[in-house]
N, C-alpha and C. Protein backbone atom coordinates (compact mmCIF):
# COMPACT_ATOMS: atom_id res chain seq x y z
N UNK A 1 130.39 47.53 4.01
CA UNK A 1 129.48 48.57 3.58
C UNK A 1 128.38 48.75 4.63
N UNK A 2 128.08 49.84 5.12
CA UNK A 2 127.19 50.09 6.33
C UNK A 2 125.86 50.40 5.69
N UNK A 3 124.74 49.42 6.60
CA UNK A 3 123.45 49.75 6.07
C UNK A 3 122.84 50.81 5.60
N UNK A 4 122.55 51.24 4.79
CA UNK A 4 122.06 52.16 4.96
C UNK A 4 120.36 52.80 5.72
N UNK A 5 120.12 53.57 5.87
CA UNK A 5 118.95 54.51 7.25
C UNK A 5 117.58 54.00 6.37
N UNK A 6 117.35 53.99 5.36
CA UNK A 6 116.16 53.53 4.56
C UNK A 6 115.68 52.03 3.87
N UNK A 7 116.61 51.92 4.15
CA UNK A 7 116.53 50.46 3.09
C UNK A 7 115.93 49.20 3.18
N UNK A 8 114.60 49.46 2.50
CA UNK A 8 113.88 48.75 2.10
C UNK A 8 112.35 49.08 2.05
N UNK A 9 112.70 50.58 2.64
CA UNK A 9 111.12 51.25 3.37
C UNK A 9 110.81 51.87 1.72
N UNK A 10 109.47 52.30 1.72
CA UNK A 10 108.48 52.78 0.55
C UNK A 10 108.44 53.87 1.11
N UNK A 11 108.27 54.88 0.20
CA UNK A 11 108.11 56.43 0.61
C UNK A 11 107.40 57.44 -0.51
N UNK A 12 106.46 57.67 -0.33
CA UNK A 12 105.73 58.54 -1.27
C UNK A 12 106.09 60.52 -0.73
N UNK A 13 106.52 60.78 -1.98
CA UNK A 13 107.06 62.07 -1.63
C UNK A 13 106.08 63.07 -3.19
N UNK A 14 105.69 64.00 -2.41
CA UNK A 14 104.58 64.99 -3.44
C UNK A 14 105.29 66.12 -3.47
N UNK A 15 105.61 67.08 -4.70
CA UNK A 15 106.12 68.22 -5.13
C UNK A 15 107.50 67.78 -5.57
N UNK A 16 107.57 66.37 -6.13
CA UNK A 16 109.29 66.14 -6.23
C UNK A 16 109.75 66.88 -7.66
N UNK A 17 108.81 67.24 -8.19
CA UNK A 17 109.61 68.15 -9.59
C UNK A 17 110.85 68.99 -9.21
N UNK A 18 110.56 69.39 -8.35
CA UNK A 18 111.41 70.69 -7.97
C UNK A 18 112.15 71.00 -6.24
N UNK A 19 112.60 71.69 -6.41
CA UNK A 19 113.40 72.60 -4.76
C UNK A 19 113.07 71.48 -3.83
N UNK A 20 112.41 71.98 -2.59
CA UNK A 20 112.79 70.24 -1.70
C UNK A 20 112.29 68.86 -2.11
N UNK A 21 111.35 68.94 -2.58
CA UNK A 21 110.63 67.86 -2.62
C UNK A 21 111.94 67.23 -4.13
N UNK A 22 112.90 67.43 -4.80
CA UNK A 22 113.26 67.05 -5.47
C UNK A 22 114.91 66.65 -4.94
N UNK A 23 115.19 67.32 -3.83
CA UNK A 23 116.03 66.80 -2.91
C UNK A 23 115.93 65.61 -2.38
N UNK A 24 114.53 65.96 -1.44
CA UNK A 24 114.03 64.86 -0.89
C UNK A 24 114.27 63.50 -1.35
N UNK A 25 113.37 63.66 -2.81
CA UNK A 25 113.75 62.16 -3.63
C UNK A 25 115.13 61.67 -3.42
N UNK A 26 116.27 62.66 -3.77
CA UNK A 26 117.47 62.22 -3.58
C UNK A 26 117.55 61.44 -2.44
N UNK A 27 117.55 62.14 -1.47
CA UNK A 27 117.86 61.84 -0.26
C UNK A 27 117.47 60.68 0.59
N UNK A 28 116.53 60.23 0.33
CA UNK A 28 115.63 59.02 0.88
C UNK A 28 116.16 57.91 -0.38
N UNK A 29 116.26 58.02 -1.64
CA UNK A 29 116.89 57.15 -2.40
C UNK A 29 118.39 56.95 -2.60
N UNK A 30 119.10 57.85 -2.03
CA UNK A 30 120.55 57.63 -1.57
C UNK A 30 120.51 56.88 0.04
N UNK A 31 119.24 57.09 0.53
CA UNK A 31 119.47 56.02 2.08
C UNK A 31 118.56 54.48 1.55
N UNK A 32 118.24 54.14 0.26
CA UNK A 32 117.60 53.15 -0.18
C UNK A 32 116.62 52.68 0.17
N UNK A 33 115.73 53.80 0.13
CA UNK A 33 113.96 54.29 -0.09
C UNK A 33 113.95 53.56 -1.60
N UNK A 34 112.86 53.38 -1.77
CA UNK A 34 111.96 53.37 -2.91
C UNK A 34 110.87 54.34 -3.01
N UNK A 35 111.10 55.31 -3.77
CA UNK A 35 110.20 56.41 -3.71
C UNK A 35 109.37 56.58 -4.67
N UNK A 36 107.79 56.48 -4.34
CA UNK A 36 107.58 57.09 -5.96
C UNK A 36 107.04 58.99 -5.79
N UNK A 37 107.41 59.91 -7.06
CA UNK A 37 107.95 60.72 -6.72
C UNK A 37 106.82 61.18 -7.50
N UNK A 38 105.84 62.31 -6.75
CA UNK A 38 104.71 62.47 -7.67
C UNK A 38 105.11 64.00 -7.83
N UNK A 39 104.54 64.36 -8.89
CA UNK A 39 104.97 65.44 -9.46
C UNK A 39 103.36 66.03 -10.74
N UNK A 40 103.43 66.79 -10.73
CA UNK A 40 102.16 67.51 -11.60
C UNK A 40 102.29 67.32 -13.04
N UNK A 41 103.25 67.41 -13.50
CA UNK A 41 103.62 67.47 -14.79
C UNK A 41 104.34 66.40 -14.93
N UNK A 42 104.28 65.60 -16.24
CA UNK A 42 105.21 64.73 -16.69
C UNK A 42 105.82 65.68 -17.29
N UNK A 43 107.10 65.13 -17.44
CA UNK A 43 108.73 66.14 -18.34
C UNK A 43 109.52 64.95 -18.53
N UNK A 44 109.88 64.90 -19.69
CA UNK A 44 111.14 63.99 -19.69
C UNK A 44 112.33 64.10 -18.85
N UNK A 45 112.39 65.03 -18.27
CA UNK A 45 113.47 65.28 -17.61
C UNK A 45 113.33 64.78 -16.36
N UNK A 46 112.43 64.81 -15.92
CA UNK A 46 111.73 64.13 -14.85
C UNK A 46 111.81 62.63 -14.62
N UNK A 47 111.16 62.14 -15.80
CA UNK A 47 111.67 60.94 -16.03
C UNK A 47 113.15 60.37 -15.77
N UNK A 48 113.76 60.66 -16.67
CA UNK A 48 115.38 60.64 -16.65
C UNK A 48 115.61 60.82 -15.10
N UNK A 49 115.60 61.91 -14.58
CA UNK A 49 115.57 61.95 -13.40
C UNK A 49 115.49 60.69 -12.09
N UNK A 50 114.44 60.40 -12.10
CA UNK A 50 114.33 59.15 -11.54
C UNK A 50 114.96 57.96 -11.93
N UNK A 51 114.91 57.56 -13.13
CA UNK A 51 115.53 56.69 -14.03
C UNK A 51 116.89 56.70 -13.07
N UNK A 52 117.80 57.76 -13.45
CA UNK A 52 119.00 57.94 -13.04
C UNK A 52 119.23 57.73 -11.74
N UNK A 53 118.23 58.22 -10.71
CA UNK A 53 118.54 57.68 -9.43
C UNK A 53 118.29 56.15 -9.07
N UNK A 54 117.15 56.20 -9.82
CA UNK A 54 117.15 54.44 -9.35
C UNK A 54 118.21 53.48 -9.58
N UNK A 55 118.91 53.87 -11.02
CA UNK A 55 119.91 52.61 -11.14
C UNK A 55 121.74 53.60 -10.24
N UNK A 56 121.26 54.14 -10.18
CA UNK A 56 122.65 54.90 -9.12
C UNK A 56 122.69 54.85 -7.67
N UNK A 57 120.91 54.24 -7.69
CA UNK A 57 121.29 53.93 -5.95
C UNK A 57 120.71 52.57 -5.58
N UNK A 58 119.97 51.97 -6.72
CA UNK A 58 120.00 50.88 -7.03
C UNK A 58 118.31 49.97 -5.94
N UNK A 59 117.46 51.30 -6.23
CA UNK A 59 116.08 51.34 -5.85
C UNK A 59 115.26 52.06 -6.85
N UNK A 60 113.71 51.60 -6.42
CA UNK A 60 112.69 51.92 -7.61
C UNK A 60 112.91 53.63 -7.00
N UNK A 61 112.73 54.08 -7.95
CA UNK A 61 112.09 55.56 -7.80
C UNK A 61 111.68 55.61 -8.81
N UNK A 62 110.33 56.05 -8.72
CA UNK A 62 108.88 56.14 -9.59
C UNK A 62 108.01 57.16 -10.06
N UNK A 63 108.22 57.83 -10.76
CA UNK A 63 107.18 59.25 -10.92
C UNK A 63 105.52 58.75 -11.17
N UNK A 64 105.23 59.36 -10.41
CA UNK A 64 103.22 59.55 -10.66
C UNK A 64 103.02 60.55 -10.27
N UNK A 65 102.29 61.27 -11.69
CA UNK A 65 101.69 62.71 -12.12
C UNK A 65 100.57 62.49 -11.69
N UNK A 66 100.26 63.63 -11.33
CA UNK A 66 98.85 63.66 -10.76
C UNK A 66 98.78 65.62 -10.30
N UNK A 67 97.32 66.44 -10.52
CA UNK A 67 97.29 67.25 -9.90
C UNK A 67 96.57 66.69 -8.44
N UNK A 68 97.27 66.97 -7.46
CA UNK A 68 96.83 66.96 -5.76
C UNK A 68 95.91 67.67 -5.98
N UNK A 69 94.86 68.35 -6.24
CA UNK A 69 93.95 69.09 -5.73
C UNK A 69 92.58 68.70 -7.05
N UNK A 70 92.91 68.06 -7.77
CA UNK A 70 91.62 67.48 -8.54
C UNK A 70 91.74 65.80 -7.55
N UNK A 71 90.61 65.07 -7.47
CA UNK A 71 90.07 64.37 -6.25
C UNK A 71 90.03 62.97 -7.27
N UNK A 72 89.60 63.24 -8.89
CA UNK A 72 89.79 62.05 -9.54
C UNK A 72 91.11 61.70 -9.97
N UNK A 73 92.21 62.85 -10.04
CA UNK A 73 93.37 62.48 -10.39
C UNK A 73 94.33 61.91 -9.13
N UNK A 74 93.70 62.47 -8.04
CA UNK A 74 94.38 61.50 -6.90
C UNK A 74 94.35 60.31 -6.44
N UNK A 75 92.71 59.70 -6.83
CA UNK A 75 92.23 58.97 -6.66
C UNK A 75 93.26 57.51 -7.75
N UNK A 76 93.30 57.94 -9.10
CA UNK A 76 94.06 57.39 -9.99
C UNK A 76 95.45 57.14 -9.61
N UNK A 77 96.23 58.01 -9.07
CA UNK A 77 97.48 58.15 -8.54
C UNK A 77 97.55 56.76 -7.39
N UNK A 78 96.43 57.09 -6.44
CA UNK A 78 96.22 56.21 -5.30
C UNK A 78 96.59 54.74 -5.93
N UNK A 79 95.64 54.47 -6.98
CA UNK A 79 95.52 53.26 -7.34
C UNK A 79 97.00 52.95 -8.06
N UNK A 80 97.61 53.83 -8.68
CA UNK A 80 98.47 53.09 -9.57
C UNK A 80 99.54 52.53 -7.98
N UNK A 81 99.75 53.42 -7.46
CA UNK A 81 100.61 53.09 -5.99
C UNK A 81 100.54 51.95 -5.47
N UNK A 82 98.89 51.69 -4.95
CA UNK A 82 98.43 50.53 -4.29
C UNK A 82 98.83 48.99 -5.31
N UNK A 83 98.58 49.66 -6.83
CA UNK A 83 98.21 48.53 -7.10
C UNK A 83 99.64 47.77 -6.78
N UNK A 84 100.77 48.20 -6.81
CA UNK A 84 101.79 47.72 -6.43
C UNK A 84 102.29 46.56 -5.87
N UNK A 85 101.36 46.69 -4.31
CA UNK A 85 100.97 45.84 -3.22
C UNK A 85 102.65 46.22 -2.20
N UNK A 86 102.98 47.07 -2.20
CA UNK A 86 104.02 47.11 -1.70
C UNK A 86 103.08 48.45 0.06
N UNK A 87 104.14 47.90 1.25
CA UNK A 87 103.33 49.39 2.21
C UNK A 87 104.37 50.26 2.01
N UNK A 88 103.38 51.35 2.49
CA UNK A 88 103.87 52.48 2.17
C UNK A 88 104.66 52.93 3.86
N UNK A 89 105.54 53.16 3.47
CA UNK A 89 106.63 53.18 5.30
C UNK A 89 106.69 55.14 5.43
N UNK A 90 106.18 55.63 4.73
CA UNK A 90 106.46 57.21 4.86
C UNK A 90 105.79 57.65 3.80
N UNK A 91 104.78 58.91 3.80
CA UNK A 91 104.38 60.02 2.79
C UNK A 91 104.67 61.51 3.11
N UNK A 92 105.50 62.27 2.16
CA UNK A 92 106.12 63.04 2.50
C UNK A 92 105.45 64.08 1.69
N UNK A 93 104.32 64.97 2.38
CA UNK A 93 103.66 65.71 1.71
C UNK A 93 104.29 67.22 1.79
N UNK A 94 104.70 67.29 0.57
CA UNK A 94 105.99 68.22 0.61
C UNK A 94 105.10 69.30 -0.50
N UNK A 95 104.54 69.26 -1.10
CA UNK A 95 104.06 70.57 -2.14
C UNK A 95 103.36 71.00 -1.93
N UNK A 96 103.16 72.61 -2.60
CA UNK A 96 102.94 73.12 -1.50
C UNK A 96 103.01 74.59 -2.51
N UNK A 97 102.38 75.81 -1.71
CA UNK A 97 101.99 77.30 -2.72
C UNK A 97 102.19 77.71 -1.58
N UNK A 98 102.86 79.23 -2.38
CA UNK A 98 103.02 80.53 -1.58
C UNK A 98 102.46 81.34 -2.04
N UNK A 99 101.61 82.87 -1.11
CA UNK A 99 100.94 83.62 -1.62
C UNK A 99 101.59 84.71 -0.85
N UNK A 100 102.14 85.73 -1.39
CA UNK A 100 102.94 86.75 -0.89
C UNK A 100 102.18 87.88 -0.82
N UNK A 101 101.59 88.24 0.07
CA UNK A 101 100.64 89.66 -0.31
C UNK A 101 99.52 90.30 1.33
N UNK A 102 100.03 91.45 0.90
CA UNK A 102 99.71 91.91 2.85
C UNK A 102 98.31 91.28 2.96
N UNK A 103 98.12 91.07 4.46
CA UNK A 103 96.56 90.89 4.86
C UNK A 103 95.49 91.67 3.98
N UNK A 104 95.34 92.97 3.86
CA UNK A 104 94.60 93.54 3.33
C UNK A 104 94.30 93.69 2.19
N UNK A 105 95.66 92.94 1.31
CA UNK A 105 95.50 92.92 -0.40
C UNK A 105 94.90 91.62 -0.98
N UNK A 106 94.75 90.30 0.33
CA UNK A 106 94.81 89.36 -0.06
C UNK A 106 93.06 89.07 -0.69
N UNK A 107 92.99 88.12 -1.65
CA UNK A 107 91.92 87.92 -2.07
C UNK A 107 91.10 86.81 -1.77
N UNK A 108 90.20 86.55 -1.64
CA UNK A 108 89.39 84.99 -1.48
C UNK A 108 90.01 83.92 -2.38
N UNK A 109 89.93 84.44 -3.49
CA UNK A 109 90.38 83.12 -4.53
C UNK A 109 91.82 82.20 -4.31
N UNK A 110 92.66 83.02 -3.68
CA UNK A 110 94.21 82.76 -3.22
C UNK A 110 94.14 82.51 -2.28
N UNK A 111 93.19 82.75 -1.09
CA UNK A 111 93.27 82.23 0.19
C UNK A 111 92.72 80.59 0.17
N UNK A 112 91.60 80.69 -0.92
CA UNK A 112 91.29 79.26 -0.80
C UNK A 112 91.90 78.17 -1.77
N UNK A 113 92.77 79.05 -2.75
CA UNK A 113 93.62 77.84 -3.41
C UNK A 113 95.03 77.49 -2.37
N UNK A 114 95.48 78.77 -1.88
CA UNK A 114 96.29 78.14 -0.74
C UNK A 114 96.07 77.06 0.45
N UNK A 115 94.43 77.29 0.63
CA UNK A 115 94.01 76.00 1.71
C UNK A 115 93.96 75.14 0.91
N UNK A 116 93.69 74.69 -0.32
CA UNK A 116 93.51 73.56 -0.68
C UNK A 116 94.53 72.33 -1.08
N UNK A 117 95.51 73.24 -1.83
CA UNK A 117 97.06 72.89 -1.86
C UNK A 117 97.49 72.39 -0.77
N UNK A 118 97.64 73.45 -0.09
CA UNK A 118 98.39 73.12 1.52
C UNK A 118 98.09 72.32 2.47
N UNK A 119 96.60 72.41 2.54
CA UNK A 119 96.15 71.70 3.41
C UNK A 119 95.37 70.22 3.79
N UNK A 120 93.97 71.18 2.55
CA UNK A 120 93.08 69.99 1.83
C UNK A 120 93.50 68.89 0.88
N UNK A 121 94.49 69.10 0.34
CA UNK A 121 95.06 68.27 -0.51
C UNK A 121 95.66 67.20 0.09
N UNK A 122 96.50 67.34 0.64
CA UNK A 122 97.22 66.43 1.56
C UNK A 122 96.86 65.83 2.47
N UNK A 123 95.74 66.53 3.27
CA UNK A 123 94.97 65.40 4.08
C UNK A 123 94.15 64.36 3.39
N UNK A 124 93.74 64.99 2.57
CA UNK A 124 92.76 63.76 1.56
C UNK A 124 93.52 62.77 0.87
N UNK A 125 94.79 62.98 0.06
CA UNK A 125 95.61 62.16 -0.18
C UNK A 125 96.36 61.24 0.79
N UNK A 126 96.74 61.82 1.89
CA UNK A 126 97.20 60.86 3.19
C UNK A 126 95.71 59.83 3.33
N UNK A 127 94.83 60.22 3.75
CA UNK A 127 93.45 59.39 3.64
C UNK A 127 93.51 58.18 2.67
């Protein structure tokens, strides 16, 4: 059986509810990552989700909810991670907003929830 490309590394991956970031999880836990897979919303399905990959690839994968862009809920997130004591070998700041709308239609309020998401969020959480 050939090693697999991940195995044994920690990997924090953000936006895993959904489209890449829910690949992602796959993908790093089929190369035997331990991921914990933060996501905004708890869902049972979500749950299950992970559940299912972990014992199918036979690594932790971990959901922690948290909104990225409130500073006390990241902060909480941080801690449940750390408290672990495990390092973290990769953060895969994957979530992320789109705002579709010409230059001239665009509004302040969307320009700065898009920086904050996109940008501000993730640097402060990498921090």
């Amino acid at each position: 059986m050939a090693k697999k490309l991940l195995e044994g590394k920690n990997t924090i991956v953000t936006g895993s509810a959904r489209g890449i970031g829910h690949k992602t999880v796959e993908v790093f836990a089929a190369n035997g990552a331990n991921v914990w897979a933060c996501a905004r919303t708890q869902t049972p399905e979500f749950d299950v989700y992970c559940a299912e990959l972990s014992a199918k690839h036979g690594v932790e994968v971990k959901p922690v909810y948290f909104e990225l862009t409130d500073i006390e809920q990241v902060k909480a997130a941080v801690k449940v991670i750390m408290s672990e004591k495990k390092p973290v070998d990769a953060i895969i700041n994957n979530a992320g907003i789109t705002y579709n709308a010409l230059f001239q239609m665009s509004n302040r309020e969307w320009i700065d929830k898009t920086l904050d998401v996109n940008f501000v969020a993730p640097y402060i959480f990498t921090q």
